[in-house]
C-alpha atoms as a PDB file:
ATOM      1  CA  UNK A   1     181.911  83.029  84.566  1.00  0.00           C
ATOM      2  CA  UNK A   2     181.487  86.574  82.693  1.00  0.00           C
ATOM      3  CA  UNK A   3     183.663  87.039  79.806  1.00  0.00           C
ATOM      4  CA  UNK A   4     186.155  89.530  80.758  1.00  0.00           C
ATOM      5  CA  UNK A   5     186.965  87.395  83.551  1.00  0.00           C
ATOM      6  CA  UNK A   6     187.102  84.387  81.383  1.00  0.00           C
ATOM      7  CA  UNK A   7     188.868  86.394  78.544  1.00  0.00           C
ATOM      8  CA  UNK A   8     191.532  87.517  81.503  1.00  0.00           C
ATOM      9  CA  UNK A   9     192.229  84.112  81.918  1.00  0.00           C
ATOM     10  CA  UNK A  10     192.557  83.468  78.379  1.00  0.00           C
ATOM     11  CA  UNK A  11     195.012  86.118  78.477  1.00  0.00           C
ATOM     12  CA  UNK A  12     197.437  85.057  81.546  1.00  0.00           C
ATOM     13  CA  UNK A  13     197.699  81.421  80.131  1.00  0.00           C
ATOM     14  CA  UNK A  14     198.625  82.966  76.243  1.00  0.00           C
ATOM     15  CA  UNK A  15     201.258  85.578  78.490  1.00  0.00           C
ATOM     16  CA  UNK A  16     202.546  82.717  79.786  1.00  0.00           C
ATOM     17  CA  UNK A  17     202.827  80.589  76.738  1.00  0.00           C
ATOM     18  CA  UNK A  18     204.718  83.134  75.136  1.00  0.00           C
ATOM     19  CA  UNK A  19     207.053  83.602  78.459  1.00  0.00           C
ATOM     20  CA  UNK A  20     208.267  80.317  77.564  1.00  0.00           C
ATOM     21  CA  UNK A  21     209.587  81.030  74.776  1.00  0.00           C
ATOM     22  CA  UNK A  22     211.420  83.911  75.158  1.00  0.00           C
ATOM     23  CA  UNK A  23     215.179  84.225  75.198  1.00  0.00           C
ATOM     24  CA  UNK A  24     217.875  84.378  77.936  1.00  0.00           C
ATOM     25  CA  UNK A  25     219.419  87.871  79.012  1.00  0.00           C
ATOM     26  CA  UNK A  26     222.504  86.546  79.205  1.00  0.00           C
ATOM     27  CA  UNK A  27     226.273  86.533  77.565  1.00  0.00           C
ATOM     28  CA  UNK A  28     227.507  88.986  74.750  1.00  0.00           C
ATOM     29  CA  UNK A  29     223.489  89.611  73.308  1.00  0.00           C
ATOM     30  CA  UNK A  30     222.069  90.328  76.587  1.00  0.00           C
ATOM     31  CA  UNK A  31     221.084  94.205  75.826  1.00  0.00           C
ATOM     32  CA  UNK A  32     219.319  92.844  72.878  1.00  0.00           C
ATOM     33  CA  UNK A  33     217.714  89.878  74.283  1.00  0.00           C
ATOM     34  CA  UNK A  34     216.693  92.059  76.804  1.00  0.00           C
ATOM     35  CA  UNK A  35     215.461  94.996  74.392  1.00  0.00           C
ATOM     36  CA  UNK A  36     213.374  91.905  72.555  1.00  0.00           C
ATOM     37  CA  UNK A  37     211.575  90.818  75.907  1.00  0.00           C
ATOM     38  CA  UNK A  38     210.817  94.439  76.988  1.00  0.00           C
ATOM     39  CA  UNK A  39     209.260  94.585  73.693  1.00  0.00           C
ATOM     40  CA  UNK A  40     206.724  91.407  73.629  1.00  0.00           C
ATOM     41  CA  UNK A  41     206.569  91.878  77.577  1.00  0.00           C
ATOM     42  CA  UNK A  42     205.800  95.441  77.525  1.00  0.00           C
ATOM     43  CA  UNK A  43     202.089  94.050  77.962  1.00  0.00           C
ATOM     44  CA  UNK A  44     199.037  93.750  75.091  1.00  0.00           C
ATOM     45  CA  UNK A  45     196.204  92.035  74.433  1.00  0.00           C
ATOM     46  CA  UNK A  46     197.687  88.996  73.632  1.00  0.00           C
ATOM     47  CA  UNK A  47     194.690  88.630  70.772  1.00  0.00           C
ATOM     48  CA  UNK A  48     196.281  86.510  68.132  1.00  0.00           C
ATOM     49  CA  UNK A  49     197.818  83.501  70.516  1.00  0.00           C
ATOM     50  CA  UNK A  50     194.296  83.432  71.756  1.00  0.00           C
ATOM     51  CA  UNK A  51     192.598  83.014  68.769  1.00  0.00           C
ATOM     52  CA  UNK A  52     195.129  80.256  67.929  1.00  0.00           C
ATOM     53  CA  UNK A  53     194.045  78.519  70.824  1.00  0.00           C
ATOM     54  CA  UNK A  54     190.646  79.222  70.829  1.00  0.00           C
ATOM     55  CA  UNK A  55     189.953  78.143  67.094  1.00  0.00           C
ATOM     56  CA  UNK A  56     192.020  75.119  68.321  1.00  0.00           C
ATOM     57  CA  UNK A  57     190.184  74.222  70.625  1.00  0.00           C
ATOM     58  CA  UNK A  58     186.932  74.768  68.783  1.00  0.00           C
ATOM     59  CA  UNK A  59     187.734  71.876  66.387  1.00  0.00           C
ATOM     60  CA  UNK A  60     188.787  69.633  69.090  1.00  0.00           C
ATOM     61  CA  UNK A  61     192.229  70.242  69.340  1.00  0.00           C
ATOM     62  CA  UNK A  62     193.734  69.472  72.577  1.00  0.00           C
ATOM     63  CA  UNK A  63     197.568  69.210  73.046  1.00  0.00           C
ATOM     64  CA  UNK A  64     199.809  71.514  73.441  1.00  0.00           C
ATOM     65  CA  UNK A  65     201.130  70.885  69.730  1.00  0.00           C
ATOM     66  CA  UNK A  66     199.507  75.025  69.487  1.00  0.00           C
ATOM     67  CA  UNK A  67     202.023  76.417  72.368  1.00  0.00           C
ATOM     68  CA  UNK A  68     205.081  77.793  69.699  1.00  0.00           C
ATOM     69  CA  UNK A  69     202.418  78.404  67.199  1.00  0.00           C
ATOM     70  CA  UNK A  70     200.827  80.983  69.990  1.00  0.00           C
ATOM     71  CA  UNK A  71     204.439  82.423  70.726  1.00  0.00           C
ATOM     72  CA  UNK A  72     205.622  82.677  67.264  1.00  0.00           C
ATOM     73  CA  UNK A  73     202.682  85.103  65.987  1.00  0.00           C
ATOM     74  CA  UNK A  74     202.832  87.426  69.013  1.00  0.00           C
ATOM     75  CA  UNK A  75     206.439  87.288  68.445  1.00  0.00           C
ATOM     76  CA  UNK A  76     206.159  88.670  64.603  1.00  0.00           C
ATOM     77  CA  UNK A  77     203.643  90.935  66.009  1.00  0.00           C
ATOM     78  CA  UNK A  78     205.436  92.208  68.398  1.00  0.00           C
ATOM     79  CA  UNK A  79     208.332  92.818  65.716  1.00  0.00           C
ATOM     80  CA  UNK A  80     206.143  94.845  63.660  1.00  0.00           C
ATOM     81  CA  UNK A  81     205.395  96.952  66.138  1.00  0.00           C
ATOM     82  CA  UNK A  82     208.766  97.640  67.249  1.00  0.00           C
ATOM     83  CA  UNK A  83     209.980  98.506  63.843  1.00  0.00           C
ATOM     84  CA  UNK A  84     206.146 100.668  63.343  1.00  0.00           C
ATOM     85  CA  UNK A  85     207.419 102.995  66.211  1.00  0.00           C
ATOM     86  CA  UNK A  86     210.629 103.467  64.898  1.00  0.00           C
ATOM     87  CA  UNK A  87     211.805 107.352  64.026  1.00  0.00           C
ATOM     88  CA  UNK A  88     211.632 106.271  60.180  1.00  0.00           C
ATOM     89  CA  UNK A  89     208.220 105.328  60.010  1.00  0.00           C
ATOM     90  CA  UNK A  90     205.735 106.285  63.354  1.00  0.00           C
ATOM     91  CA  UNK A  91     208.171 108.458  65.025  1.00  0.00           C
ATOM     92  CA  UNK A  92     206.498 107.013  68.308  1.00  0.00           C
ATOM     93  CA  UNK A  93     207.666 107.264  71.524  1.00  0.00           C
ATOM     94  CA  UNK A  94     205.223 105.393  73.786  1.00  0.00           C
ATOM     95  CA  UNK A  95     203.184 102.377  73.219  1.00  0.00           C
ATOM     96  CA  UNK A  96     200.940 101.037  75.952  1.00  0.00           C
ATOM     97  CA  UNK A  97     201.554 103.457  78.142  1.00  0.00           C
ATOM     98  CA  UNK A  98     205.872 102.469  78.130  1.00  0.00           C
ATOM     99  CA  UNK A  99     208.455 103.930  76.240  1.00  0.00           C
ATOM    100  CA  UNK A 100     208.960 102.452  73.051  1.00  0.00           C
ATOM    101  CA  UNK A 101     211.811  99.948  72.428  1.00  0.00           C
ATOM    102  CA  UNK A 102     213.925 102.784  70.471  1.00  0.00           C
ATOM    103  CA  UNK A 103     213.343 105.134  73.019  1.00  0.00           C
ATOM    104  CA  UNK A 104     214.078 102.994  75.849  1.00  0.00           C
ATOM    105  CA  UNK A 105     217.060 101.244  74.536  1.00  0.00           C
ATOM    106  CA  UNK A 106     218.198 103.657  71.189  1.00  0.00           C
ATOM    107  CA  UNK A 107     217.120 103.172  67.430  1.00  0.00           C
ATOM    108  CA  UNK A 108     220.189 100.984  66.394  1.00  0.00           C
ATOM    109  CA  UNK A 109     219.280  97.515  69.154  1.00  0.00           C
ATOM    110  CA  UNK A 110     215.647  98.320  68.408  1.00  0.00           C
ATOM    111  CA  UNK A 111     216.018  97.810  64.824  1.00  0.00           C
ATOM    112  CA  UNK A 112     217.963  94.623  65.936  1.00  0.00           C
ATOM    113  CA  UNK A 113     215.441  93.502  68.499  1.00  0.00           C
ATOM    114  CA  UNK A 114     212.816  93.525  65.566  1.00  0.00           C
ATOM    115  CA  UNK A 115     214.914  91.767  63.306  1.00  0.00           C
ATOM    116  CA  UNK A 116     215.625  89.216  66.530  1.00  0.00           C
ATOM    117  CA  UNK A 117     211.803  88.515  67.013  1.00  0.00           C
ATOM    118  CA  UNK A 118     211.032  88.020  63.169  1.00  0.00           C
ATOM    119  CA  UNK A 119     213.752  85.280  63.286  1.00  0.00           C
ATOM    120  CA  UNK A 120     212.479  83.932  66.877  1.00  0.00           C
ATOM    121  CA  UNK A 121     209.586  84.011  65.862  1.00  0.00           C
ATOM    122  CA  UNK A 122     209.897  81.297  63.170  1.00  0.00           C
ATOM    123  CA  UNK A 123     212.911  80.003  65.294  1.00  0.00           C
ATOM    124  CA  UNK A 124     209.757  78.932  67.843  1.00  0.00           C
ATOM    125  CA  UNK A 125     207.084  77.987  65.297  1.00  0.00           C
ATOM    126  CA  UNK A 126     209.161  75.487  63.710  1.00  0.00           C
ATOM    127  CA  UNK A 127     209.454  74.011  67.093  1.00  0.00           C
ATOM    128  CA  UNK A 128     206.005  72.263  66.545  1.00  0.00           C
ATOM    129  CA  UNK A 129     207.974  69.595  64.316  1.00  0.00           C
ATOM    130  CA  UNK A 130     209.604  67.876  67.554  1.00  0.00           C
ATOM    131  CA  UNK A 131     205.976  67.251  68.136  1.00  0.00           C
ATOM    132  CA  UNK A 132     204.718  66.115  65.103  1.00  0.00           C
ATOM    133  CA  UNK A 133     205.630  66.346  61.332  1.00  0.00           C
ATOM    134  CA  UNK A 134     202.314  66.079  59.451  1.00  0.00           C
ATOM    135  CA  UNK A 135     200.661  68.019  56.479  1.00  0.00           C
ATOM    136  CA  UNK A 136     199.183  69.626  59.491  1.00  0.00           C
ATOM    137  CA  UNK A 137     202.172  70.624  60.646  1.00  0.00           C
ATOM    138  CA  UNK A 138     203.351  72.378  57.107  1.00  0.00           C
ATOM    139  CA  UNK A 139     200.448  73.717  56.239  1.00  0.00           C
ATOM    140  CA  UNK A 140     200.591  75.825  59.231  1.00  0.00           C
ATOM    141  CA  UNK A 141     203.748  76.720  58.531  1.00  0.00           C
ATOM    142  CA  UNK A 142     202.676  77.750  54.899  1.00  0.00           C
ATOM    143  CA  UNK A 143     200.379  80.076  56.397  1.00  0.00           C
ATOM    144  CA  UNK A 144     202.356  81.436  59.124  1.00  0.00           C
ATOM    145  CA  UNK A 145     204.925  82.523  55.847  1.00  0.00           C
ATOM    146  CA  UNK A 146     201.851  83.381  53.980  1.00  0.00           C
ATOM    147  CA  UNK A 147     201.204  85.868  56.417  1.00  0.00           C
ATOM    148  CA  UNK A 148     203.942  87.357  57.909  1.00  0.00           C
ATOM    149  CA  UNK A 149     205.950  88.024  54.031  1.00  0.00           C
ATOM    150  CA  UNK A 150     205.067  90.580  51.375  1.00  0.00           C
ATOM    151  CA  UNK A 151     202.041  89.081  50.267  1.00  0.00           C
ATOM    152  CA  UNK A 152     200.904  89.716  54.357  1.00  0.00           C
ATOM    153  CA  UNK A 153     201.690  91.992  57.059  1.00  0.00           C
ATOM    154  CA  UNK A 154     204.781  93.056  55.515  1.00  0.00           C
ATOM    155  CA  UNK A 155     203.361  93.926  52.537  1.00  0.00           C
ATOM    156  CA  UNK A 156     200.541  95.712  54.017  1.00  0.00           C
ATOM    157  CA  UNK A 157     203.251  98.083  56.165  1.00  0.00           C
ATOM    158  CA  UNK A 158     205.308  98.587  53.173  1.00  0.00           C
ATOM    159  CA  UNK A 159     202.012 100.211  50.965  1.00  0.00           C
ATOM    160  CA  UNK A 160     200.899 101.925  54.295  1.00  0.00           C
ATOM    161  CA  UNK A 161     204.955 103.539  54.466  1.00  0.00           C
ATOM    162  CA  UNK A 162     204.969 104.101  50.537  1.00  0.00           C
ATOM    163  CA  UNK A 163     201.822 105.849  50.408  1.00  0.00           C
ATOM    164  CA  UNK A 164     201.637 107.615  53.529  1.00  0.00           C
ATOM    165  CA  UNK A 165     200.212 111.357  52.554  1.00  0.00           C
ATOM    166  CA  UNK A 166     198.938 110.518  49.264  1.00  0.00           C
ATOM    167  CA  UNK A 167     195.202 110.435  48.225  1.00  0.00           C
ATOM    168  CA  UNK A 168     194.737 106.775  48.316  1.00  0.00           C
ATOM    169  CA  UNK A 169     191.991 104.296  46.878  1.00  0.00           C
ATOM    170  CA  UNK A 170     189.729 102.386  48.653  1.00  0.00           C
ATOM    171  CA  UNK A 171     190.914  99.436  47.373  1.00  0.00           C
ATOM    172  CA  UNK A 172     194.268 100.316  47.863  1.00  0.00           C
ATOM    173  CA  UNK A 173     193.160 100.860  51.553  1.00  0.00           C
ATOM    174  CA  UNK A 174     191.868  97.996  51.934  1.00  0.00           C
ATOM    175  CA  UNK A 175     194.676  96.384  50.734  1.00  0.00           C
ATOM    176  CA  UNK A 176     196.553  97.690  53.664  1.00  0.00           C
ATOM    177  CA  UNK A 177     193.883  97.222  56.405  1.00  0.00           C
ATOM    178  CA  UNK A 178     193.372  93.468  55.453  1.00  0.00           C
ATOM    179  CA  UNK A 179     197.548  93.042  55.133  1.00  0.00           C
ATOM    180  CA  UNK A 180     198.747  94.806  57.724  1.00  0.00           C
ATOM    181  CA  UNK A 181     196.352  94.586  60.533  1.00  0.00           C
ATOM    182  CA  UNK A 182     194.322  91.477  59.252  1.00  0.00           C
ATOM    183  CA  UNK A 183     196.618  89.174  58.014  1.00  0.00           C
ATOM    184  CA  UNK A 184     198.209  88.019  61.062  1.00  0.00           C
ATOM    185  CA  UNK A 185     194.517  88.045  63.009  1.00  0.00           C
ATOM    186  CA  UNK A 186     193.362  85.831  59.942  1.00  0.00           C
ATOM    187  CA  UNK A 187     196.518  83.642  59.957  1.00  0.00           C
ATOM    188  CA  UNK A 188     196.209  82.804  63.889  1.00  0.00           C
ATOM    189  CA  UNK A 189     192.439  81.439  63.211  1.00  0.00           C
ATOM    190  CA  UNK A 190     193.667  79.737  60.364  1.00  0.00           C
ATOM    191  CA  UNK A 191     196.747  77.988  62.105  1.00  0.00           C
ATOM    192  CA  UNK A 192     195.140  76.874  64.776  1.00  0.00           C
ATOM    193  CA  UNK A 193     191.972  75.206  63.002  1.00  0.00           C
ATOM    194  CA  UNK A 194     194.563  73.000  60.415  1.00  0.00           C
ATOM    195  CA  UNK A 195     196.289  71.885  63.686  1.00  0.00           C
ATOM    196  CA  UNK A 196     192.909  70.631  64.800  1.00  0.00           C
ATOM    197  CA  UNK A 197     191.962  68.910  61.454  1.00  0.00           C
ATOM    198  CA  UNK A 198     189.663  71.644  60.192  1.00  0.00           C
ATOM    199  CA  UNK A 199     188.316  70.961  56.045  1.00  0.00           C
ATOM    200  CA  UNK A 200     188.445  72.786  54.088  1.00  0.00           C
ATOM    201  CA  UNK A 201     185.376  74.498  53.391  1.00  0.00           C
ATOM    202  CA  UNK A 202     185.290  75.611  57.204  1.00  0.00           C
ATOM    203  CA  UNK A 203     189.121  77.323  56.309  1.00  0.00           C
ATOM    204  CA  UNK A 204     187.435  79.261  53.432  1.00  0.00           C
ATOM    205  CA  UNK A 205     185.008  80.214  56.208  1.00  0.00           C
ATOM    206  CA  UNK A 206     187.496  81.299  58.754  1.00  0.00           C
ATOM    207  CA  UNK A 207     189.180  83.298  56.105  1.00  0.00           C
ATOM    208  CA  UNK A 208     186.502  85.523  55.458  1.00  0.00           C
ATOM    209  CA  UNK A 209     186.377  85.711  59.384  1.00  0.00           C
ATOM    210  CA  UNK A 210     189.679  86.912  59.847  1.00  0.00           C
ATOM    211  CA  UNK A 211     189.351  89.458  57.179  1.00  0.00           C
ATOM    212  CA  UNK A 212     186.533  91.079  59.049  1.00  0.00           C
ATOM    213  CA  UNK A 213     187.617  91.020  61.994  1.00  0.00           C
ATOM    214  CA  UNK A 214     190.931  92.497  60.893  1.00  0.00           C
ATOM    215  CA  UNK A 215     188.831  95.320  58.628  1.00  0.00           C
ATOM    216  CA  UNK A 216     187.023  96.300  61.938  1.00  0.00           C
ATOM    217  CA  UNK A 217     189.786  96.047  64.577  1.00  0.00           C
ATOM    218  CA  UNK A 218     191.958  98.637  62.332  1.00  0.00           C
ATOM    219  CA  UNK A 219     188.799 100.950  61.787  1.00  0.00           C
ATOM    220  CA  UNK A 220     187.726 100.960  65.299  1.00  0.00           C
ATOM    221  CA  UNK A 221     191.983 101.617  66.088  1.00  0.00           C
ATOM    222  CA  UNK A 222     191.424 104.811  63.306  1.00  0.00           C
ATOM    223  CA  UNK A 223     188.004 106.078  65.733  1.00  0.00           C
ATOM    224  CA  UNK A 224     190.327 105.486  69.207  1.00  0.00           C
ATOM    225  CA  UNK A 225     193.364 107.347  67.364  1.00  0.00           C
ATOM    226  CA  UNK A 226     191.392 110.304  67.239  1.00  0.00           C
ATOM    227  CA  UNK A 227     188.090 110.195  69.891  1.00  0.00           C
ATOM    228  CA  UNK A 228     190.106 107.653  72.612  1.00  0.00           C
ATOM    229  CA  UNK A 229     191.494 108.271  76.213  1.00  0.00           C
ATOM    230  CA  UNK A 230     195.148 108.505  75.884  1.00  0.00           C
ATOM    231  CA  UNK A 231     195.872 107.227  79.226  1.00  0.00           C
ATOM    232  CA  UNK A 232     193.515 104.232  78.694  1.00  0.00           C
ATOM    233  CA  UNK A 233     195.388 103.612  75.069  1.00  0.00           C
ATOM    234  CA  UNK A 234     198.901 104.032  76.430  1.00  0.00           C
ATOM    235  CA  UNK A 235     199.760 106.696  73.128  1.00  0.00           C
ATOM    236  CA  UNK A 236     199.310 109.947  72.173  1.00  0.00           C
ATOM    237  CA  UNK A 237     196.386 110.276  70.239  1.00  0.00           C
ATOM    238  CA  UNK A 238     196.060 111.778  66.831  1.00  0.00           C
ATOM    239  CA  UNK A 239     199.197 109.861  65.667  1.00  0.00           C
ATOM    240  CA  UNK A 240     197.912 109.238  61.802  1.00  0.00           C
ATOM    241  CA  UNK A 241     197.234 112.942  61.755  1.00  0.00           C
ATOM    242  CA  UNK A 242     200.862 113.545  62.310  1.00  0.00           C
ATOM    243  CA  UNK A 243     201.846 111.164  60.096  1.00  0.00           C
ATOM    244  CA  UNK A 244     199.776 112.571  57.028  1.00  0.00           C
ATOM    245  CA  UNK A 245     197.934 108.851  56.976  1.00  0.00           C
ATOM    246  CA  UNK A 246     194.692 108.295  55.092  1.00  0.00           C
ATOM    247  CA  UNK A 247     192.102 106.554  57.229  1.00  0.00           C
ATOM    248  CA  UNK A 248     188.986 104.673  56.787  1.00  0.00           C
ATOM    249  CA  UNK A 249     187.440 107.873  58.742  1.00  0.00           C
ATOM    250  CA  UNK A 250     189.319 110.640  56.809  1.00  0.00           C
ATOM    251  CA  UNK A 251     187.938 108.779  53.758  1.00  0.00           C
ATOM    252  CA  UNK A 252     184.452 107.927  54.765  1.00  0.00           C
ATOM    253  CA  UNK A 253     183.683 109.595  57.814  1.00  0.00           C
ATOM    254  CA  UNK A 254     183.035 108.374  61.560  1.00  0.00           C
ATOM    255  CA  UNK A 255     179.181 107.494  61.175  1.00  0.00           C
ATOM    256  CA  UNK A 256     179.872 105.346  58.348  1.00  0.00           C
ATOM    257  CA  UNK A 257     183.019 103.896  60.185  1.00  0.00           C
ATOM    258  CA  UNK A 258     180.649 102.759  63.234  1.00  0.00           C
ATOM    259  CA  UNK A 259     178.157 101.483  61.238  1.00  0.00           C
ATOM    260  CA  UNK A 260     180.880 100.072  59.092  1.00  0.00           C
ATOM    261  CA  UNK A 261     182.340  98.352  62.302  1.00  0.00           C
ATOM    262  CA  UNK A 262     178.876  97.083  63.076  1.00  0.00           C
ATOM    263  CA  UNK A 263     177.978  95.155  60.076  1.00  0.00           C
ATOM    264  CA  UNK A 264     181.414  93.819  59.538  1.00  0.00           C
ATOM    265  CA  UNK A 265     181.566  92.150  63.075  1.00  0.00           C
ATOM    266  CA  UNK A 266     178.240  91.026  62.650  1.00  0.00           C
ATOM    267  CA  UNK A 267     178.747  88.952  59.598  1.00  0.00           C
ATOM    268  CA  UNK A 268     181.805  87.829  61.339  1.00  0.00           C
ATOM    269  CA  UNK A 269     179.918  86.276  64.691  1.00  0.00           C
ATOM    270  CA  UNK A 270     177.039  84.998  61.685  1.00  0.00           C
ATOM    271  CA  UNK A 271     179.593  82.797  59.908  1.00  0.00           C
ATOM    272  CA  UNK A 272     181.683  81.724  63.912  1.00  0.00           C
ATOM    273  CA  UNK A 273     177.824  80.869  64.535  1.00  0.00           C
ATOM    274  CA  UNK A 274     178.237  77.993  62.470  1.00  0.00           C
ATOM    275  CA  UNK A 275     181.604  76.685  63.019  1.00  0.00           C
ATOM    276  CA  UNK A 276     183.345  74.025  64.892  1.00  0.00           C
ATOM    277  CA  UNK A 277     181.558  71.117  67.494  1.00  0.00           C
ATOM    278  CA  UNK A 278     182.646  72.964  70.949  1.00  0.00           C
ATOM    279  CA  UNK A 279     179.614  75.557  71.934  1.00  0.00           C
ATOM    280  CA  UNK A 280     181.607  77.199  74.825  1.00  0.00           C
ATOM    281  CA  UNK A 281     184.213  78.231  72.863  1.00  0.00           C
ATOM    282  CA  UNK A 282     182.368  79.439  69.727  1.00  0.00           C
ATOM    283  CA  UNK A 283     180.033  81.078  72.024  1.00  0.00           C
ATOM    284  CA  UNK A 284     184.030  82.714  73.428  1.00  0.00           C
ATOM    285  CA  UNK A 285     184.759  83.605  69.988  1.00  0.00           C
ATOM    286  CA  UNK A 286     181.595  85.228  68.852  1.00  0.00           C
ATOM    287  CA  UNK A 287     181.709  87.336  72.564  1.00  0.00           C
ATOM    288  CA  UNK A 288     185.219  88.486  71.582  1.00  0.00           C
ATOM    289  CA  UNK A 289     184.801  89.837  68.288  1.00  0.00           C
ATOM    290  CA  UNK A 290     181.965  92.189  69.611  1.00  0.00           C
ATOM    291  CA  UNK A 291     184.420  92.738  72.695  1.00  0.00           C
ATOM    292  CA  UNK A 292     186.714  93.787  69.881  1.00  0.00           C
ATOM    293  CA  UNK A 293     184.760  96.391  67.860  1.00  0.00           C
ATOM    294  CA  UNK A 294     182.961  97.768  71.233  1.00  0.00           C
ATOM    295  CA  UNK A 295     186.552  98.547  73.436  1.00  0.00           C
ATOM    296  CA  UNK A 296     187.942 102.188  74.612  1.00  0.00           C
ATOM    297  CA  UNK A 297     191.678 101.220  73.968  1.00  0.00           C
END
């Protein structure tokens, strides 16, 4: 099997994890449950619920234990982009090719639907406790918070917000990049590896993996923001331009970005390389990331 059909069916079984989860449109908070599944349904790449499952499974894990786990991070990510788009910070009025969740359904119930999917979110994730309540178990909750709060992707959106139009360090860009963008990718590798058992050493490992991954993904976003097909992205281009962001590009250029991009996903697929017993899924992994950093949307 090649991998974008293996990675497509990687995809359809995280889609439908995270269909299970979602709420009922039904009684007095219909319009919002249904503004909150036209959000996390209004399609993706589904990338951190299968990383979850993949690093699962690449140190043995094998139940279904992962399932709300997978849900509850494309959930908060979801969230974040909802609340991204809104007229206060993005002004954007299509994502993935679909009205945005303010446009479609006004800015008042899509402020609400992103509050409702931050609380489903850990609403779900705490649902891996009728399974089994371990150190496992609360560590991956730890990180999931970890994550997810100010010292995460929330804290990575609020510098991006506060110093949006300023001349900005590279540390301070970094900062935002490995918070805003990373942290989640990071935490889903992470939270599925404890579930499977994973020592520590291997975490510290996994952490550095994340943080690549997450530096490149958000570059190689900055290069399709400006040089990508806007039909194949689903948004108008040029969107940090309007917005008066700093970029990795605006900062260092695109021939250092790709190169950048390059050596960053390469140390990434170096350390996956020697991860983990299961060969068919690190091989998965390490095809990914370069899927990742090579894509047109």
């Amino acid at each position: 099997m090649n991998f974008k059909e293996e990675l497509r069916i990687r995809t359809d079984y995280a889609d439908n994890v995270v269909k299970e989860f979602l709420s009922k449109e039904e009684g007095f908070n219909k319009e919002l449950c249904e503004a909150m599944n036209y959000s996390v349904n209004a399609g993706g790449k589904r990338l951190r619920p299968i990383l979850l499952h993949t690093f699962y499974k690449l140190f043995g894990g094998d139940s279904d234990i992962v399932k709300p786990c997978m849900a509850a991070y494309e959930m908060l990510h979801t969230y974040s982009l909802v609340h991204d788009d809104l007229p206060a910070i993005d002004n954007d009025n299509y994502r993935r090719g679909m009205p945005t969740t303010h446009a479609r359904f006004g800015e008042a119930t899509a402020i609400l639907a992103g509050d409702g999917l931050l609380h489903q979110a850990y609403e779900t994730f705490i649902k891996i406790f009728d399974t089994e309540i371990s150190t496992r178990t609360v560590k991956a909750l730890k990180i999931f918070g970890d994550k997810t709060g100010i010292n995460g992707m929330l804290g990575g959106q609020s510098a991006d917000v506060l110093h949006t139009g300023e001349i900005i360090s590279d540390e301070l860009l970094y900062y935002i990049y490995e918070k805003k963008t990373g942290a989640l990718i990071e935490g889903a590798m992470l939270t599925g590896s404890v579930l499977a058992g994973c020592n520590d050493e291997d975490l510290a490992k996994i952490k550095r993996v994340g943080e690549l991954v997450g530096l490149a993904f958000q570059i190689k976003d900055d290069i399709l923001d400006i040089y990508g097909n806007e039909k194949e992205i689903g948004k108008p281009l040029h969107s940090d331009e309007k917005n008066n962001k700093k970029t990795y590009i605006t900062i260092n250029g695109i021939e250092k970005s790709e190169h950048d991009i390059v050596v960053m996903s390469e140390e990434a697929c170096d350390i996956v390389s020697s991860l983990g017993n299961d060969v068919e899924e690190r091989d998965f992994i390490i095809k990914l990331i370069k899927y990742l950093t090579d894509r047109t949307y």
